[in-house]
N, C-alpha and C. Protein backbone atom coordinates (compact mmCIF):
# COMPACT_ATOMS: atom_id res chain seq x y z
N UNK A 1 0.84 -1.19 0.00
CA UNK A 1 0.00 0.00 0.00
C UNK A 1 0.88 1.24 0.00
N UNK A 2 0.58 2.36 -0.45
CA UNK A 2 1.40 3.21 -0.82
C UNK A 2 1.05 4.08 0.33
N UNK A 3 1.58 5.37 0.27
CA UNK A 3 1.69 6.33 1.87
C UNK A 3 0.21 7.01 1.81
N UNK A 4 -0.02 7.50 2.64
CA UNK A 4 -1.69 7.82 3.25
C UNK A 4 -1.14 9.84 3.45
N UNK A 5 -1.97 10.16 3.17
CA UNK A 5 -1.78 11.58 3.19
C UNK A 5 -2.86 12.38 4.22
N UNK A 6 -2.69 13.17 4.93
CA UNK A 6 -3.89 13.80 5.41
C UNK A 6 -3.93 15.55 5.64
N UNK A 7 -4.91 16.32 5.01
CA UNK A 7 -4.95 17.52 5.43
C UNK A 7 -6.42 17.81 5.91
N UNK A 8 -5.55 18.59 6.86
CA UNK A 8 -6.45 18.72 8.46
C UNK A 8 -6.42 20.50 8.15
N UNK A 9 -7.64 21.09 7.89
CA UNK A 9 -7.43 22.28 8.20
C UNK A 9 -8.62 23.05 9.82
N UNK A 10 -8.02 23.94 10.34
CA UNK A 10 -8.54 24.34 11.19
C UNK A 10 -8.73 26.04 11.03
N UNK A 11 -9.69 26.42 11.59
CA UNK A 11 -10.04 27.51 11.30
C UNK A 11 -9.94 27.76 13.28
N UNK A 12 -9.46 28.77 13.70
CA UNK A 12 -8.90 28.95 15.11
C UNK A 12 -9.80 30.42 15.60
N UNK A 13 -10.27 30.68 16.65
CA UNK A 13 -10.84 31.57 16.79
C UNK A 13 -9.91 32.55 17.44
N UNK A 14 -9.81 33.43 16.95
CA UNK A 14 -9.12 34.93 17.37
C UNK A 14 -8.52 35.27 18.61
N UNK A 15 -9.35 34.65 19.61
CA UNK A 15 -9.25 35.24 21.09
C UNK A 15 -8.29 34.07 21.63
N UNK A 16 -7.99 32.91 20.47
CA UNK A 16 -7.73 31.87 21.21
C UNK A 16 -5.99 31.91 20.45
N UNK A 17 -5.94 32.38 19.48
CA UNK A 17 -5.09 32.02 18.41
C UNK A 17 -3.79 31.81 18.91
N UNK A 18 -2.93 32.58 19.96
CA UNK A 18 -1.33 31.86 20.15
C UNK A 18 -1.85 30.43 20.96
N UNK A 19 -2.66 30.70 21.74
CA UNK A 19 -2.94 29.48 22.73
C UNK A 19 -2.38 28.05 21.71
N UNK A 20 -3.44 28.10 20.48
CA UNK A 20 -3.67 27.81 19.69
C UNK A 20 -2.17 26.96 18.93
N UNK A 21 -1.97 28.01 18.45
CA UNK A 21 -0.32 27.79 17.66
C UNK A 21 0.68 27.43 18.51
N UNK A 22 0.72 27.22 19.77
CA UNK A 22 1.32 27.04 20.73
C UNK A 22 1.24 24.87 20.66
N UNK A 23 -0.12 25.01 20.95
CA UNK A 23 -0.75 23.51 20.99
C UNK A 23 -0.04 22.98 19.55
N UNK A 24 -0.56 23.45 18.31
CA UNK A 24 0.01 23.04 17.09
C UNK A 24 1.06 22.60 17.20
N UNK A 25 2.11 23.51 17.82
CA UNK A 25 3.80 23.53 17.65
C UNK A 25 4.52 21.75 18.44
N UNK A 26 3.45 22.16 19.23
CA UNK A 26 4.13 21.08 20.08
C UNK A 26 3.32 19.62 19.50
N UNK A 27 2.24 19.57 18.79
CA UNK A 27 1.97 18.36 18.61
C UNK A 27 2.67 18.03 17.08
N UNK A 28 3.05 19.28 16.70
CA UNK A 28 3.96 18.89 15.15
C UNK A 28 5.27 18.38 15.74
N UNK A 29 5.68 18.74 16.82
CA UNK A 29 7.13 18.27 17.58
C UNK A 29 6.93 16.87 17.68
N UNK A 30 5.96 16.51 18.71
CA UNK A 30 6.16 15.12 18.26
C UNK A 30 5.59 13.76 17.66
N UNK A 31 5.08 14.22 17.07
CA UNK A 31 4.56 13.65 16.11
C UNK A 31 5.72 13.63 14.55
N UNK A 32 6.21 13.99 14.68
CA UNK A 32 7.84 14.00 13.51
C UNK A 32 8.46 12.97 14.24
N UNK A 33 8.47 12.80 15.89
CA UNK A 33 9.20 11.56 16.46
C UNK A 33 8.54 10.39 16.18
N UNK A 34 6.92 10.28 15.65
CA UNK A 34 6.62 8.71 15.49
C UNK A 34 7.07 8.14 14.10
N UNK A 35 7.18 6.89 14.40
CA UNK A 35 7.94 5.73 13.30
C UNK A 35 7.22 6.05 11.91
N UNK A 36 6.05 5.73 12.48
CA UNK A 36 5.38 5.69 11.15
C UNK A 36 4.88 7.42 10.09
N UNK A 37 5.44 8.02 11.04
CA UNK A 37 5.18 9.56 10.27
C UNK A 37 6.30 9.59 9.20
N UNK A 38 5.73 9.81 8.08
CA UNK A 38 6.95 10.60 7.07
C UNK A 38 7.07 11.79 7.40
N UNK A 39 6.07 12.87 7.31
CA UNK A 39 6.42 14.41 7.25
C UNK A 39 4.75 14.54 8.02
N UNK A 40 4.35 15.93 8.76
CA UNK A 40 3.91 16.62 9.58
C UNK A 40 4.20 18.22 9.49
N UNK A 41 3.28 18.87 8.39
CA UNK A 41 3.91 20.26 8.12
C UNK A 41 3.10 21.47 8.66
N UNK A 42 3.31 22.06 9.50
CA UNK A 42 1.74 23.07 9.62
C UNK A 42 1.98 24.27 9.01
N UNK A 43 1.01 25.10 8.39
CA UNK A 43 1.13 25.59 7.51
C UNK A 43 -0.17 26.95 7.84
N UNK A 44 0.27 28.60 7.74
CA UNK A 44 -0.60 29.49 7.53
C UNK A 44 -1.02 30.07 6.67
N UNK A 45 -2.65 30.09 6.19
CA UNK A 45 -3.39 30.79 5.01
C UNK A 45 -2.63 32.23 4.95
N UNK A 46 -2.58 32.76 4.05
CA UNK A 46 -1.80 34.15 3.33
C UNK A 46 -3.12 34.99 3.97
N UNK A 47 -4.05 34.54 3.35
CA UNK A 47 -5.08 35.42 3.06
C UNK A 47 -6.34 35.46 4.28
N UNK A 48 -6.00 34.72 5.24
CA UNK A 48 -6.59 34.03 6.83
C UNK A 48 -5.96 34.01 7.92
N UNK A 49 -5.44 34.81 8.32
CA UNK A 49 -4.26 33.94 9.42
C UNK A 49 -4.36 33.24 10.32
N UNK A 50 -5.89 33.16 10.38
CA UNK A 50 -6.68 31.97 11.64
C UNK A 50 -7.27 30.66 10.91
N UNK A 51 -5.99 30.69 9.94
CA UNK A 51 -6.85 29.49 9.18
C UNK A 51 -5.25 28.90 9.18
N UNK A 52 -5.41 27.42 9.90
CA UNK A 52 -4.23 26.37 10.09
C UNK A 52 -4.49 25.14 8.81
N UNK A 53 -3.41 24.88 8.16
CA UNK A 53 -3.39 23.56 7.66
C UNK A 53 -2.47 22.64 7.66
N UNK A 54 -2.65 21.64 8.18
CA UNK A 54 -1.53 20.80 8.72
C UNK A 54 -1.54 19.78 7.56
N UNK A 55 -0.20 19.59 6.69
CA UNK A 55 -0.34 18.34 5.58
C UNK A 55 0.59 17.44 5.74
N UNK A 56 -0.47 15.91 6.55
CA UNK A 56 0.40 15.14 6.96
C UNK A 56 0.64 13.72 5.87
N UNK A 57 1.76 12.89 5.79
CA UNK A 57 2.37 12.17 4.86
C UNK A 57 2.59 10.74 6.18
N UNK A 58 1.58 9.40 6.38
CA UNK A 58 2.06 8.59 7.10
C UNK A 58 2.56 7.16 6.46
N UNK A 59 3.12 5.89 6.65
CA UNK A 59 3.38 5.05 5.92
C UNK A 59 2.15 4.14 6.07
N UNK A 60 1.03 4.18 6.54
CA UNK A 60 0.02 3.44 6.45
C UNK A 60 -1.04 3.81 7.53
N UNK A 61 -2.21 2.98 7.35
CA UNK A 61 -3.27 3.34 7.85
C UNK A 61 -3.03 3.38 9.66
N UNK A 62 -2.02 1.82 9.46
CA UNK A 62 -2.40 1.48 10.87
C UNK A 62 -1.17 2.63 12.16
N UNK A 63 -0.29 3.59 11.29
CA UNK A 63 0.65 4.76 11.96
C UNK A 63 -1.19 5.73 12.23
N UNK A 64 -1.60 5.85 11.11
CA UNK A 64 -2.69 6.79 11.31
C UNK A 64 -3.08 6.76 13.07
N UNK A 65 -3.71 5.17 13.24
CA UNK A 65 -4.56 4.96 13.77
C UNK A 65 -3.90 4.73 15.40
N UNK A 66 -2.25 4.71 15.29
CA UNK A 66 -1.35 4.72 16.20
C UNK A 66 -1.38 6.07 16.78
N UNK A 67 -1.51 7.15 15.94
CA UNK A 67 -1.03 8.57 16.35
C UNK A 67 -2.14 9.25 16.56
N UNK A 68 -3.90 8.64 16.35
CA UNK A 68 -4.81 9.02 16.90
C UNK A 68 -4.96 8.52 18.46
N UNK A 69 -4.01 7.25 18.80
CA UNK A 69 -4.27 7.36 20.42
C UNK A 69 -3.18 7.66 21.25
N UNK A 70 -2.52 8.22 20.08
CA UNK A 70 -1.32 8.71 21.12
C UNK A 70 -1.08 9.91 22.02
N UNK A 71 -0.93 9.95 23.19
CA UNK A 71 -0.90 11.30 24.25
C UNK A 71 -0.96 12.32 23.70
N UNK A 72 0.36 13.00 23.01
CA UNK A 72 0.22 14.12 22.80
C UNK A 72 -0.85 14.76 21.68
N UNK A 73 -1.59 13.59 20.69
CA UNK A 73 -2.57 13.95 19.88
C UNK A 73 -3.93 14.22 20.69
N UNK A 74 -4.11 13.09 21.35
CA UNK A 74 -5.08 13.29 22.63
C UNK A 74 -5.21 15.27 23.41
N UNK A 75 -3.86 14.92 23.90
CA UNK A 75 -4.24 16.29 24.85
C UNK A 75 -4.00 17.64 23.67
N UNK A 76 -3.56 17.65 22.05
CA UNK A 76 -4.41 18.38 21.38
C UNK A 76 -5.52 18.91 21.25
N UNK A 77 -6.51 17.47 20.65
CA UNK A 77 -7.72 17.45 21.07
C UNK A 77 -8.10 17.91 21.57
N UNK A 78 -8.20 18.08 23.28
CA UNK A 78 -8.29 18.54 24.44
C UNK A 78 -7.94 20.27 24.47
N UNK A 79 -6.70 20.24 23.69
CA UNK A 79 -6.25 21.42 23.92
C UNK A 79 -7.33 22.84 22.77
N UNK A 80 -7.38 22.13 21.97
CA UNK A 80 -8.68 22.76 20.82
C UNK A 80 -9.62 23.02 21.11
N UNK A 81 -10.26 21.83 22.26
CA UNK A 81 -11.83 21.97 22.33
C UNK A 81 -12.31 23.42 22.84
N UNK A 82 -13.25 24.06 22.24
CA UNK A 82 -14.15 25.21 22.09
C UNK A 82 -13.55 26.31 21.84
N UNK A 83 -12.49 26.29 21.37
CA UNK A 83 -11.46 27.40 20.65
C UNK A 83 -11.11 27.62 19.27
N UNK A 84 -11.63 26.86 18.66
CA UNK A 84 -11.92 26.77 17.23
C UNK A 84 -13.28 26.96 16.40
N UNK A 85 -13.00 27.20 15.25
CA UNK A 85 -14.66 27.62 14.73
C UNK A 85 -14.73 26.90 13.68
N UNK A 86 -13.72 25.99 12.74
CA UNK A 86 -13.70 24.51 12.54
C UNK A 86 -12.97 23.77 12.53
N UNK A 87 -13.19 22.80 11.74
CA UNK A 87 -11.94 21.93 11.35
C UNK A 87 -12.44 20.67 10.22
N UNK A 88 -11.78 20.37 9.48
CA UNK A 88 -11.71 19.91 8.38
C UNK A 88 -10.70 18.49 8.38
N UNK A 89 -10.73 17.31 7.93
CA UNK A 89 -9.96 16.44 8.05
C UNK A 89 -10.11 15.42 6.84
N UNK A 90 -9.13 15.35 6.35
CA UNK A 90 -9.58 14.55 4.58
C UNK A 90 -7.87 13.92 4.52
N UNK A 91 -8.66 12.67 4.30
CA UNK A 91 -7.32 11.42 4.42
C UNK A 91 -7.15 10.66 2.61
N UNK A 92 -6.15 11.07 2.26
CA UNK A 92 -6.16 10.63 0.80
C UNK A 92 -4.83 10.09 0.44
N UNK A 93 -5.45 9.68 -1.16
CA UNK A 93 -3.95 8.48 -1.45
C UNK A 93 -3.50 9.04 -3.09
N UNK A 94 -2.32 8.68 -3.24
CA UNK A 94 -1.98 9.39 -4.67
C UNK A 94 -2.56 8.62 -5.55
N UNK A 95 -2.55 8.74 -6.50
CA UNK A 95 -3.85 8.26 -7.35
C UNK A 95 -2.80 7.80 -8.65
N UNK A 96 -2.19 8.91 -9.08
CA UNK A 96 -1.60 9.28 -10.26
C UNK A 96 -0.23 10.26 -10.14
């Protein structure tokens, strides 16, 4: 099976926003330390600046499903809840 891709965008609410980028920073930290991560990039809209997109590259489903129960993704989660105004999550494969 070939690598699994995912972009996660978040839309961050204003009042919350370093809190915010703070949480990001550190779950892009380690999450670059798990096995199965290729790349973990977070990334700011030009034209939004409360608009996050994180474009992640893993070697298979089952890293996915490793790094959804892993601590520091967890207390993300946690760290987001009601400070955001969305979020977006789309898991895809190269095609061509």
């Amino acid at each position: 099976m070939s690598e699994l891709k995912i972009v996660a965008a978040i839309a961050v609410k204003q009042q919350f926003q370093n809190e915010i980028v703070e949480a990001l920073k550190t779950v892009v930290d380690a999450t670059r330390k798990e096995a199965g991560n290729v790349s973990y990039d977070l990334h700011q809209d030009l034209t939004n600046p409360l608009k996050y997109t994180i474009l992640e590259v893993w070697k298979s489903q089952a890293a996915i499903d490793e790094h959804n129960e892993s601590a520091h993704f967890k207390a993300f989660v946690a760290a987001i809840d009601g400070k955001i105004d969305s979020l977006s999550v789309d898991v895809i494969k190269k095609v061509y």
